[in-house]
Structure formats: C-alpha cells, structure tokens
C-alpha atoms as a PDB file:
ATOM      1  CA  UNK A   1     -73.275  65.576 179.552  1.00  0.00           C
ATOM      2  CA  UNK A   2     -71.665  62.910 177.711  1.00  0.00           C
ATOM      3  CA  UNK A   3     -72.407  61.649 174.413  1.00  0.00           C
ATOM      4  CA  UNK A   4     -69.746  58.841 174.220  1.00  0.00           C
ATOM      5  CA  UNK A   5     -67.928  60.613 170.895  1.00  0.00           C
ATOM      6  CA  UNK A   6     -65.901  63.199 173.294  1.00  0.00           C
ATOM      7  CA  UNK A   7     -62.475  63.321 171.611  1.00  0.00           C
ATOM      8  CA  UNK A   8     -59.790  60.916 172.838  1.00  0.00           C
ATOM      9  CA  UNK A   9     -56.417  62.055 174.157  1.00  0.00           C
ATOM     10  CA  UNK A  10     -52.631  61.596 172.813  1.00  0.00           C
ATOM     11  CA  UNK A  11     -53.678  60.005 169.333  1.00  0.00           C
ATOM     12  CA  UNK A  12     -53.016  60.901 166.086  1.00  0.00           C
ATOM     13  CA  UNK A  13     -54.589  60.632 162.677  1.00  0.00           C
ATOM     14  CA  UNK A  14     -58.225  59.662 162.677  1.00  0.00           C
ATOM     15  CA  UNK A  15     -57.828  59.348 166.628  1.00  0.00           C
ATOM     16  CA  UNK A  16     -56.920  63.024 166.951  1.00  0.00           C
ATOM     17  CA  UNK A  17     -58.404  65.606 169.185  1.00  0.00           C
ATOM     18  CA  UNK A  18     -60.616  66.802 166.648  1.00  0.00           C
ATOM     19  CA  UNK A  19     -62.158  63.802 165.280  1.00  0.00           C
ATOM     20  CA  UNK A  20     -64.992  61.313 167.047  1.00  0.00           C
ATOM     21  CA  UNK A  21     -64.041  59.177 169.403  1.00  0.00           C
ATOM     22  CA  UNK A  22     -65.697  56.059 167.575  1.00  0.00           C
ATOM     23  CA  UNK A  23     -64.265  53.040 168.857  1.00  0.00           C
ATOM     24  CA  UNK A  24     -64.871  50.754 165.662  1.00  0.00           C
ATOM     25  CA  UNK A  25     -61.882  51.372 163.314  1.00  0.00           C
ATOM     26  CA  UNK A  26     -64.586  51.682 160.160  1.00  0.00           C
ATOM     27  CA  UNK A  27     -68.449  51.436 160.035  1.00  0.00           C
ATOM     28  CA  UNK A  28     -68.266  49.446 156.719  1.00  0.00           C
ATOM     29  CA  UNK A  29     -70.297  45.882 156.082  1.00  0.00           C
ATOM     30  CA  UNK A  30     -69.355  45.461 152.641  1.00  0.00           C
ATOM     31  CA  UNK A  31     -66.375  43.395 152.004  1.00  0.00           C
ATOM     32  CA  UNK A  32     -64.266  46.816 151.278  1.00  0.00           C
ATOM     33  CA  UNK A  33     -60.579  45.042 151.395  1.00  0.00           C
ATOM     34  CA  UNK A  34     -61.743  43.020 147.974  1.00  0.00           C
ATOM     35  CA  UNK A  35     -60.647  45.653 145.535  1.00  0.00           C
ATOM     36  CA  UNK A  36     -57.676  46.600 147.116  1.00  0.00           C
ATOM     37  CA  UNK A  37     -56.621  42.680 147.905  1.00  0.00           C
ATOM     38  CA  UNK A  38     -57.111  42.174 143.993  1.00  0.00           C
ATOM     39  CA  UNK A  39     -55.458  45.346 142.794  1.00  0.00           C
ATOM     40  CA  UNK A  40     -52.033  44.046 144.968  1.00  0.00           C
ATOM     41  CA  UNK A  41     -52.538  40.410 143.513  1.00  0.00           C
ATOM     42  CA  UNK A  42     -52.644  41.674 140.216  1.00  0.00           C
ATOM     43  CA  UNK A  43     -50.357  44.217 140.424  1.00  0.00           C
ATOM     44  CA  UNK A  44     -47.555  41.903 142.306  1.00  0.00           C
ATOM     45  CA  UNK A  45     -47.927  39.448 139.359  1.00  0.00           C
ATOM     46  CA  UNK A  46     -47.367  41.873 136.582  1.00  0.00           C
ATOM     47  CA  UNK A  47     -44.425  42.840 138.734  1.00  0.00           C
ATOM     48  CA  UNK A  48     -43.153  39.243 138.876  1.00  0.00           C
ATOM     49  CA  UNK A  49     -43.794  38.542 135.397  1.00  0.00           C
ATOM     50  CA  UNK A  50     -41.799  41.629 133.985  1.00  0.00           C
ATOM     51  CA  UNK A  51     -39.152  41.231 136.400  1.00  0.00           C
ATOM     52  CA  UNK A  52     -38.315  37.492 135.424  1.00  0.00           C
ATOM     53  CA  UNK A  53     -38.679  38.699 131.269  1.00  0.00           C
ATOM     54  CA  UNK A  54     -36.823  41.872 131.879  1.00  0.00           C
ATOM     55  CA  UNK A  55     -33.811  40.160 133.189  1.00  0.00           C
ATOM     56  CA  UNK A  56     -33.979  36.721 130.589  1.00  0.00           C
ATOM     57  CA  UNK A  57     -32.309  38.252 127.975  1.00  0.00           C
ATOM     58  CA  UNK A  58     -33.650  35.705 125.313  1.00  0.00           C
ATOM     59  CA  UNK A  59     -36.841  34.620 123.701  1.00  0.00           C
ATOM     60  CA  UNK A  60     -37.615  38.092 122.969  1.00  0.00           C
ATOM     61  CA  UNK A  61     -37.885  38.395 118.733  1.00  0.00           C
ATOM     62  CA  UNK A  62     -39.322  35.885 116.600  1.00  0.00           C
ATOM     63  CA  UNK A  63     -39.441  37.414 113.203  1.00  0.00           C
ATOM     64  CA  UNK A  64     -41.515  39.377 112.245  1.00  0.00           C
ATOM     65  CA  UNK A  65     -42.544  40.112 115.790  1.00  0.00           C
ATOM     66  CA  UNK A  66     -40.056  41.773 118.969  1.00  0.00           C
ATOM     67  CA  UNK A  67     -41.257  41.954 122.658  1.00  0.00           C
ATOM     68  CA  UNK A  68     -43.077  45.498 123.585  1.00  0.00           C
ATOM     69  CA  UNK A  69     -40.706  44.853 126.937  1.00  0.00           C
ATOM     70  CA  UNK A  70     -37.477  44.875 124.524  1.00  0.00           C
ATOM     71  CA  UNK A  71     -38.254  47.952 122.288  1.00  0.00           C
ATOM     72  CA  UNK A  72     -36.666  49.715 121.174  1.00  0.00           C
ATOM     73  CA  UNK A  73     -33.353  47.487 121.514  1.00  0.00           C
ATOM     74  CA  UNK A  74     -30.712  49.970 122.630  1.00  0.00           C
ATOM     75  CA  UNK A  75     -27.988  47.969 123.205  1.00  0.00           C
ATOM     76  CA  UNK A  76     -25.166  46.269 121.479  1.00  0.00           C
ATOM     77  CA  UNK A  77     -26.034  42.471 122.789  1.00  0.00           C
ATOM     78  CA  UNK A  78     -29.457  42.768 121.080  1.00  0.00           C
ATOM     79  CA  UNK A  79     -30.809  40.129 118.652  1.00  0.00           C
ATOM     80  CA  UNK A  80     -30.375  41.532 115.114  1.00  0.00           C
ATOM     81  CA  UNK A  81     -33.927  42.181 114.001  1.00  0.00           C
ATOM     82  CA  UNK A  82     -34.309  42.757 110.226  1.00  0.00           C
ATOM     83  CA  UNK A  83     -35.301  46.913 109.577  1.00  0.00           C
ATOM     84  CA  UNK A  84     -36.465  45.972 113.224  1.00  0.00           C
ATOM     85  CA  UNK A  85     -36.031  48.894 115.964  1.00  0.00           C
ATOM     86  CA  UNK A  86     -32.887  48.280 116.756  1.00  0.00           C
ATOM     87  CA  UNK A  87     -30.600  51.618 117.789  1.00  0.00           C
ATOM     88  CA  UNK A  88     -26.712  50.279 119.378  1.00  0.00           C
ATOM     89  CA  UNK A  89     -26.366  53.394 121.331  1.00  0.00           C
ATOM     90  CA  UNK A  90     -25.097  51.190 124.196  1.00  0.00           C
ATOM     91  CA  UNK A  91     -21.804  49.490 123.458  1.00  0.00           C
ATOM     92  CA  UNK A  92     -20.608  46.344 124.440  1.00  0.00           C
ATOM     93  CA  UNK A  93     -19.938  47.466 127.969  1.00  0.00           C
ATOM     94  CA  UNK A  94     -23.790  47.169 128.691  1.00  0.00           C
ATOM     95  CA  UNK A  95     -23.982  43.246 129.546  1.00  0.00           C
ATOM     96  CA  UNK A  96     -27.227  43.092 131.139  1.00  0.00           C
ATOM     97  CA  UNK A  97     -30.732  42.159 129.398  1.00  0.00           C
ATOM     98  CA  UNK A  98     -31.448  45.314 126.844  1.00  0.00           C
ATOM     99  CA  UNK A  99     -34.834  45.077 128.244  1.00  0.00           C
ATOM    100  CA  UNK A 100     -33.555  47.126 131.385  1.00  0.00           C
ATOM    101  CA  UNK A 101     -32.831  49.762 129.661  1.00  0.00           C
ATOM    102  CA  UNK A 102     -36.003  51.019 128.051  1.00  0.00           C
ATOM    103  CA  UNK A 103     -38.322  49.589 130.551  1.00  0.00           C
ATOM    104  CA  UNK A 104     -37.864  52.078 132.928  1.00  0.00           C
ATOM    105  CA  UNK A 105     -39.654  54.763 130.805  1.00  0.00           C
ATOM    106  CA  UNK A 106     -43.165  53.000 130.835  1.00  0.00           C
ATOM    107  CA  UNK A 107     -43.085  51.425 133.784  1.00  0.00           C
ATOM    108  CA  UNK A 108     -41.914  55.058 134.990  1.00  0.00           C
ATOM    109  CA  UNK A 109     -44.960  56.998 133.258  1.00  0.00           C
ATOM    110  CA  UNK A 110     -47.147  53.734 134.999  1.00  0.00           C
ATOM    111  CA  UNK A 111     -45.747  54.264 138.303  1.00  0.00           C
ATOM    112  CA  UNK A 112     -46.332  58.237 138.260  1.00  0.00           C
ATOM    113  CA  UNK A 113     -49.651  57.449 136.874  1.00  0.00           C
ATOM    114  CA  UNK A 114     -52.635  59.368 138.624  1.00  0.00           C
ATOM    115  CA  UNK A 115     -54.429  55.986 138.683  1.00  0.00           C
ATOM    116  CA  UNK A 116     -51.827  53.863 139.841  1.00  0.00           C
ATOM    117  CA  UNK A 117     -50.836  56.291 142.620  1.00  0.00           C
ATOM    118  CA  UNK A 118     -54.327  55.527 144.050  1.00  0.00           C
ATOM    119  CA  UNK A 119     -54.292  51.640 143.344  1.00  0.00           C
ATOM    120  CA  UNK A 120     -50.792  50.903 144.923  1.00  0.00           C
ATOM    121  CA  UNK A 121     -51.613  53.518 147.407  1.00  0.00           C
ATOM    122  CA  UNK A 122     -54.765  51.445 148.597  1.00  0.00           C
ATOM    123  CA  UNK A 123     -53.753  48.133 148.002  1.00  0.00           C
ATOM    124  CA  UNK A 124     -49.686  47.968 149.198  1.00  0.00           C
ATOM    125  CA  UNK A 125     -49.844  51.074 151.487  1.00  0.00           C
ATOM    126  CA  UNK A 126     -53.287  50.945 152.804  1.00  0.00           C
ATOM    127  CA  UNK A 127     -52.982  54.593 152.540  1.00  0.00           C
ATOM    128  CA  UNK A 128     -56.344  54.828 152.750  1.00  0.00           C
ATOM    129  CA  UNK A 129     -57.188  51.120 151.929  1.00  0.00           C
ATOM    130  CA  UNK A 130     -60.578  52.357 151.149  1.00  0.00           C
ATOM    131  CA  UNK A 131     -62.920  55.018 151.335  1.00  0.00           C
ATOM    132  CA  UNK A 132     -64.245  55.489 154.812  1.00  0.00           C
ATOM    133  CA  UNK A 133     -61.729  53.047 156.188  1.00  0.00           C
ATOM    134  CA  UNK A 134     -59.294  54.646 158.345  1.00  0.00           C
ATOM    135  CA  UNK A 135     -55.446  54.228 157.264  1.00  0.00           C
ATOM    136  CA  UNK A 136     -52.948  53.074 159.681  1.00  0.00           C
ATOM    137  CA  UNK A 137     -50.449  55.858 159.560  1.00  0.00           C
ATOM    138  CA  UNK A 138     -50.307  58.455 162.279  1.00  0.00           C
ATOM    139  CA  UNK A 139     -49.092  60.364 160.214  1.00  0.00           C
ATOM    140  CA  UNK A 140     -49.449  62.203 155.928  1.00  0.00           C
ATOM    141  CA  UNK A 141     -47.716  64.042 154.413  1.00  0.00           C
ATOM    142  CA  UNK A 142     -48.768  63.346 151.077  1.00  0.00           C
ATOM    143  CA  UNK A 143     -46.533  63.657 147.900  1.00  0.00           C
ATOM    144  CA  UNK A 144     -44.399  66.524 149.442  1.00  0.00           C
ATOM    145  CA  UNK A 145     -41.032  64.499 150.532  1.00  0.00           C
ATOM    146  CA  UNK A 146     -38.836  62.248 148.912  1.00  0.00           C
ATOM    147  CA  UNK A 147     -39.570  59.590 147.595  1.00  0.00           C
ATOM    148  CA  UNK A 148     -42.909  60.942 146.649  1.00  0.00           C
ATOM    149  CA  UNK A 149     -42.071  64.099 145.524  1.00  0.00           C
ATOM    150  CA  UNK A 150     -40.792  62.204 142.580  1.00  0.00           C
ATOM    151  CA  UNK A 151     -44.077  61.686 141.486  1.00  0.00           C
ATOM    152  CA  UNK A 152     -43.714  65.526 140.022  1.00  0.00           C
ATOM    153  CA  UNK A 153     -42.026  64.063 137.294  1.00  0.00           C
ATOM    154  CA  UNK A 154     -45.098  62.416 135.404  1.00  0.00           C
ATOM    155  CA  UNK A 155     -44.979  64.505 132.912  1.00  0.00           C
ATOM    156  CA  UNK A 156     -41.789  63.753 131.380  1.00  0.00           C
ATOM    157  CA  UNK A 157     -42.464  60.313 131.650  1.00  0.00           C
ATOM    158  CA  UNK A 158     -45.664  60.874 129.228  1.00  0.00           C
ATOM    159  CA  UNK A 159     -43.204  62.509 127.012  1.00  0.00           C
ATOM    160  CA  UNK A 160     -41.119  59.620 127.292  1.00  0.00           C
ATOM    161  CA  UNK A 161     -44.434  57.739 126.711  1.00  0.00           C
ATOM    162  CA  UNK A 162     -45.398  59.088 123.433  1.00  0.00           C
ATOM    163  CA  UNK A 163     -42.017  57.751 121.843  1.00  0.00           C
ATOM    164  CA  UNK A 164     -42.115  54.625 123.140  1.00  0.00           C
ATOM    165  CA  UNK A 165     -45.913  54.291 121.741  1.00  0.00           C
ATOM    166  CA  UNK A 166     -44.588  55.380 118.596  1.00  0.00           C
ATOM    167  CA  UNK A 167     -41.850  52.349 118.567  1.00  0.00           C
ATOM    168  CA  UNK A 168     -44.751  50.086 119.424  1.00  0.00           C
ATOM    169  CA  UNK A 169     -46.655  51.527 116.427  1.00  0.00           C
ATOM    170  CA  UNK A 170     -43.509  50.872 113.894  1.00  0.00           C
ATOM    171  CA  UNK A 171     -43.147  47.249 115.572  1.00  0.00           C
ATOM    172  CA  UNK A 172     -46.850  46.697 114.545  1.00  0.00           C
ATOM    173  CA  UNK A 173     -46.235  48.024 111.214  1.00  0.00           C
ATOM    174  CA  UNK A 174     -43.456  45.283 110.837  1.00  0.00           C
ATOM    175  CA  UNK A 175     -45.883  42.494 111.880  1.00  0.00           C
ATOM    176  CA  UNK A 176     -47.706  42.435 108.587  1.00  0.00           C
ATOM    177  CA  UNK A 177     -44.443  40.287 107.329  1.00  0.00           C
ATOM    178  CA  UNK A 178     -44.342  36.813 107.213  1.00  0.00           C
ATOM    179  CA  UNK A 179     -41.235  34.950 108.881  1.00  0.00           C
ATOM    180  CA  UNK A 180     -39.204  35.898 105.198  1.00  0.00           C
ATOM    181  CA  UNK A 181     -39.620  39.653 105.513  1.00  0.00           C
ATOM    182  CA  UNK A 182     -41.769  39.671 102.717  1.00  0.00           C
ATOM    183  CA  UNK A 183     -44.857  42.300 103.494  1.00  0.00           C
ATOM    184  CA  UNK A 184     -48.532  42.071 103.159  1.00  0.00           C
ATOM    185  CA  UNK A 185     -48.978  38.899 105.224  1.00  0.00           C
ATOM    186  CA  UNK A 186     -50.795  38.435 108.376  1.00  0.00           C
ATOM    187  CA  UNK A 187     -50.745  36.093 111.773  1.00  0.00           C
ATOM    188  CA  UNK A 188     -52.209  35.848 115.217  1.00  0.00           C
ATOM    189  CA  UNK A 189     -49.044  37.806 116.948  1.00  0.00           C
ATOM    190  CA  UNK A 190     -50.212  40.791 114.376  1.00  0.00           C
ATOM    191  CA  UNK A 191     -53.605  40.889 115.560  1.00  0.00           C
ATOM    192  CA  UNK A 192     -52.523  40.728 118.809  1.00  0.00           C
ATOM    193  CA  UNK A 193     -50.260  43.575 118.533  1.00  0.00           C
ATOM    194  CA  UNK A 194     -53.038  45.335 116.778  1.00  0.00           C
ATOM    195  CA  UNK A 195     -54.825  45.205 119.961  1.00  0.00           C
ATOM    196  CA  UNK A 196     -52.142  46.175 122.199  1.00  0.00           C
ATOM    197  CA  UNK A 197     -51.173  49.366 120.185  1.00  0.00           C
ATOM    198  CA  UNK A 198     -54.650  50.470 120.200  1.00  0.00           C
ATOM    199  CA  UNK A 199     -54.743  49.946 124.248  1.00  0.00           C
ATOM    200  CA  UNK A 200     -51.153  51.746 124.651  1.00  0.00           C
ATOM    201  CA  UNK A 201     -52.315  54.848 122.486  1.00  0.00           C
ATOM    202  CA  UNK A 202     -55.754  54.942 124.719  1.00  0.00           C
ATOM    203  CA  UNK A 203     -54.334  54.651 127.264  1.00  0.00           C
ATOM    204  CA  UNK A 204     -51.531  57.259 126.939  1.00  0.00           C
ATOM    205  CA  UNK A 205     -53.614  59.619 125.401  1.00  0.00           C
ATOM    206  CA  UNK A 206     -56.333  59.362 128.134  1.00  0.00           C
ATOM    207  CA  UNK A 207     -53.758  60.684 130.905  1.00  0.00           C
ATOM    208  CA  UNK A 208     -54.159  63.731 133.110  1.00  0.00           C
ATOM    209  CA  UNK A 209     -51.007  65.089 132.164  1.00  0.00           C
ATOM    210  CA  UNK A 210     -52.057  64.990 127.923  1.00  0.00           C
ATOM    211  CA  UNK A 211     -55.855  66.552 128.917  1.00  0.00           C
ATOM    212  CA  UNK A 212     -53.726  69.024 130.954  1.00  0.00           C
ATOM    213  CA  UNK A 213     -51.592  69.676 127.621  1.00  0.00           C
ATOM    214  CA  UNK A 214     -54.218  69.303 125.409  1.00  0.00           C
ATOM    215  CA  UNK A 215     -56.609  71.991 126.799  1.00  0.00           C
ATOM    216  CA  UNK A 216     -54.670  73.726 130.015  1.00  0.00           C
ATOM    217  CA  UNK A 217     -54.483  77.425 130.525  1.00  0.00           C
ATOM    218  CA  UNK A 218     -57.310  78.414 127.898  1.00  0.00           C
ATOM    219  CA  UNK A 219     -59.369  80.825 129.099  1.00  0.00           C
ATOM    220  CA  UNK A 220     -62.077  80.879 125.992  1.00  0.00           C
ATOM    221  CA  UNK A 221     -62.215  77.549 124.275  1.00  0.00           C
ATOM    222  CA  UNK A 222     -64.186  78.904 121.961  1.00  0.00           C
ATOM    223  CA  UNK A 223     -60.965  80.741 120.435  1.00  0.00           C
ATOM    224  CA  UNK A 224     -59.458  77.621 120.394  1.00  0.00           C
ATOM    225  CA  UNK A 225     -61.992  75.036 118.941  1.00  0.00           C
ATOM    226  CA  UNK A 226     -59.339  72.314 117.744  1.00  0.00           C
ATOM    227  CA  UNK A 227     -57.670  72.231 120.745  1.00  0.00           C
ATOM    228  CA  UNK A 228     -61.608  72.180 122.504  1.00  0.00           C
ATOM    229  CA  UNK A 229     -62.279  69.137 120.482  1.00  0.00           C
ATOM    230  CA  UNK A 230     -59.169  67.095 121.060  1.00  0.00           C
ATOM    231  CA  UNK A 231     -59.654  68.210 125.299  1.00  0.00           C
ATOM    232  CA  UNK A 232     -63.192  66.610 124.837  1.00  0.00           C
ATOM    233  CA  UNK A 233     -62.143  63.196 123.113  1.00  0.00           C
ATOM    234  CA  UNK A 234     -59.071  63.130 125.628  1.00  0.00           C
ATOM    235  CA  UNK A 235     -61.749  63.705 128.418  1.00  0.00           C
ATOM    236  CA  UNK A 236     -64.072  61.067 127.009  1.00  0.00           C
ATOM    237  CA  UNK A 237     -60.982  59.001 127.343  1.00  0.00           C
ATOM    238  CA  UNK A 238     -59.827  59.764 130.346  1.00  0.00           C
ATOM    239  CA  UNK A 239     -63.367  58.916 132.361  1.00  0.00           C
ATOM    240  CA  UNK A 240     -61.736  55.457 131.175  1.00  0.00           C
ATOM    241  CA  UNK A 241     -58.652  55.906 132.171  1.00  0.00           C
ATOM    242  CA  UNK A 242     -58.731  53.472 134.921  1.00  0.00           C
ATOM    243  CA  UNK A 243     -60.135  50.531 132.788  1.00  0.00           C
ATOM    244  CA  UNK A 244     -57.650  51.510 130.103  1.00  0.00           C
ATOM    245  CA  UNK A 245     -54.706  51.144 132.478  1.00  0.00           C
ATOM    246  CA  UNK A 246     -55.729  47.644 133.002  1.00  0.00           C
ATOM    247  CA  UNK A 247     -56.318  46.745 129.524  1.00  0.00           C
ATOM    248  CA  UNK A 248     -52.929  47.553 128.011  1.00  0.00           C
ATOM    249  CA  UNK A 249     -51.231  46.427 130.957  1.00  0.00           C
ATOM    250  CA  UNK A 250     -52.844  43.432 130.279  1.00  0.00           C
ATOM    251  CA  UNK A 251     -52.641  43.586 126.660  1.00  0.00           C
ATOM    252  CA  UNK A 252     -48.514  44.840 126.832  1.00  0.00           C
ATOM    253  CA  UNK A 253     -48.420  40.855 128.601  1.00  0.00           C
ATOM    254  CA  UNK A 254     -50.008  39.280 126.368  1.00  0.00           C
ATOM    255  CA  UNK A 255     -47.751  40.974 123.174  1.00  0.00           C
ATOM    256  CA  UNK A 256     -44.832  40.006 125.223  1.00  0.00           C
ATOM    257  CA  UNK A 257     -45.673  36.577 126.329  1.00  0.00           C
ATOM    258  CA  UNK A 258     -46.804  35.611 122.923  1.00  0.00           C
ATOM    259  CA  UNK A 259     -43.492  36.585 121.246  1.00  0.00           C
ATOM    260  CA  UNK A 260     -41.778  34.178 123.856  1.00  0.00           C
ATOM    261  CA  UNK A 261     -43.886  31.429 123.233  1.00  0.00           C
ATOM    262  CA  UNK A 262     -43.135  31.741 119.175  1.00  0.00           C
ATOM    263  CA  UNK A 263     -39.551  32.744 120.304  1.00  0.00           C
ATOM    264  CA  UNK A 264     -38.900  29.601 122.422  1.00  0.00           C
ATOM    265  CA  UNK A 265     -40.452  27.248 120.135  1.00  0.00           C
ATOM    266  CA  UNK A 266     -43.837  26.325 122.051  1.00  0.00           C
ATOM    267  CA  UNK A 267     -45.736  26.838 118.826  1.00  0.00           C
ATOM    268  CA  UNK A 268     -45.846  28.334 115.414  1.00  0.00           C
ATOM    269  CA  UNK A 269     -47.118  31.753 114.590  1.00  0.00           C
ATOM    270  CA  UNK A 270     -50.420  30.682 112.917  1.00  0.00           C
ATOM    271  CA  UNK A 271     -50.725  32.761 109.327  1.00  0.00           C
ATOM    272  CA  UNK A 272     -54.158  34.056 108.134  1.00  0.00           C
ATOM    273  CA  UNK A 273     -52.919  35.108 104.714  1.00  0.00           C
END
C-alpha cells in the first residue's frame, strides 16, 4: 500500500533513495533564513570595510594610538611610530599598504574559526542554511578536498593569533601617552582599546583549538589540576565563543575606525587626564 513518502528515483542529497519522499523542501514556519541573511550582511560589511582600510595605506597612527589592522607594521613604507611596533623586515620593495601583510594572520585564524566555518557556511553557502532546511547541493564532501582541507591549518593560525594579541596588548600599553609621548595620561581611543584587547584575548583564548591545548590527551585531570582549571575557564569561555567572535570583531572596527577618524583629522582625541 502506499503511504505517499515511498522514496523518489534518480535524486541526490536529501532526495535520495533512502530518505522521504516529502515534497515540501523544509517543514519550517519560523522565519529560519533571518539569522543566516544577517550573519552574510554583517559579515560582507566587515569584509568591505577591511578591504577598503587594508588597501588605504594612510590614516592609520595618530600618536599615541596605531590601527589593530596595521600592527605590527612590517614594512619599510610604514609611518614612524615613536617606541611604536614597528619591525622593517620588509624593504622598500614591498609598495603595497603594510596592512596586507599582517592581516592575513587574524583574518586567517577568523576564517578557520570553528564558528565562522558554520556562519559563512549557512549564510554564503547555504550549506545547510539552517537546521532542518535542506541544502541545495547534491552533493558533501565536507572539509576533505581542497580548498577546505585548508581549514586543517587552524591551529597555526591560533599560534599566529597569540602574537598578534600580544602586539595588540603592547599597542594598548602605549595608549596611556598623551600626543607628546609623555606616559600616565589617558583618552577615549585608550579606553577603547582597553575594550578591544580584552575582546581579542577572550576571544582567542575561548577557541577549540586552545581548550584542545589546554586540556587534550589527559587521561586523569586530577594529576593535572592546573591544567584542569585553565580547561574549565577556557570552557566557560568557549560556551561564548560565538558571542565573543562578534564582539571583538566588532570591537577590532571600532579600534581601527577610531584611529582614522583622529588620524584624518575628523576630531580630537578627547583626554580624561
């Protein structure tokens, strides 16, 4: 007898012999494509943004403050930036932006992220767009061919990730100067990058890859109890790892954008003391 779910022939993915034959493509009434729809717009505009500051080349350093998206300054065309974090290893044959060349270790570590995997999966890919919404590939083959495959590589970018962090954290240092160098002063760029160093280190810290490291391949925690307490603060902080990748991507924007308003003369950096 038939039920009206027999299996439907020549048809892959959800529409393969061993699935239902449901006619509707999902059984969803909520408005499921609103997350995904929002993670693209907001995703495609941090994209814009850091593509049209990477490649400016200017408005970067306003002293005492440098752009998150230009340190460290690697190359030879960078702004001099008093006991700033500035490291010529690239001569004068390197005539694009600096910015280029240190971006591409944390926007690599973000793009191998566990998180982001499943937000520009879902929104760009619609690989699945959402859960119990069918994707429109025939076909998966998950992380297992090139270009994926790349994804492998997340841990080195962490790595890469922790260094970069600990630039930020000197740059922050260097924003309790005034405009003359001289130390113990304060403005609204420092708390700003107070804010953002706090949201990088959470948010690096709270990756799979540093619980991994932090408490992987113990088989009695209780022989290791330092390295049991930092796996549960690291897993406290990963449960937020999600919101955390939005905050300091957020908050890495704002640090930057700031320093090119001071930098290109929109305002002054307002002083508390």
């Amino acid at each position: 007898m038939a039920t009206g779910t027999e299996p439907q022939q020549n048809s892959g993915g959800v529409r393969a012999r061993t699935r239902a034959a449901i006619a509707a493509p999902h059984l969803r009434t909520d408005r499921w494509w609103l997350a995904p729809a929002v993670t693209a717009a907001g995703l495609f505009a941090f994209v814009v943004y850091s593509t049209w500051r990477a490649f400016a080349g200017a408005d970067y350093y306003a002293a005492p403050y440098v752009s998150p998206f230009y340190s460290p300054c690697l190359a030879q065309n960078c702004r001099t930036m008093h006991a700033g974090p500035n490291a010529d290893l690239f001569g004068s044959w390197w005539g694009l932006s600096p910015a280029i060349i240190i971006l591409i270790f944390p926007l690599g570590f973000r793009l191998t992220c566990y998180y982001y995997r499943k937000a520009y999966y879902r929104s760009f890919w619609a690989s699945p767009p959402a859960c119990a919404v069918a994707e429109p590939h025939a076909k998966y083959t998950g992380e297992t061919r090139f270009p994926l495959i790349l994804q492998n590589v997340h841990r080195y970018f962490f790595y890469a990730a922790l260094l970069v962090a600990g630039v930020l954290t000197y740059d922050t240092v260097l924003s309790f100067r005034d405009t003359h160098y001289r130390w113990g002063h304060m403005g609204l760029g420092t708390l700003v990058f107070l804010v953002n160093i706090v949201l990088i280190w959470a948010y690096t810290v709270s990756c799979h890859s540093c619980r991994h490291i932090v408490g992987g391949k113990l088989k009695h925690f209780s022989r290791h109890p330092v390295r049991y307490r930092a796996w549960q603060f690291v897993g406290r902080l990963n449960a937020r790892h999600m919101q955390l990748a939005w905050a300091s991507l957020f908050s890495v924007w704002l640090a930057d954008f700031y320093v090119y308003l001071v930098a290109s003369g929109v305002f002054a950096d307002p002083r508390f003391f």
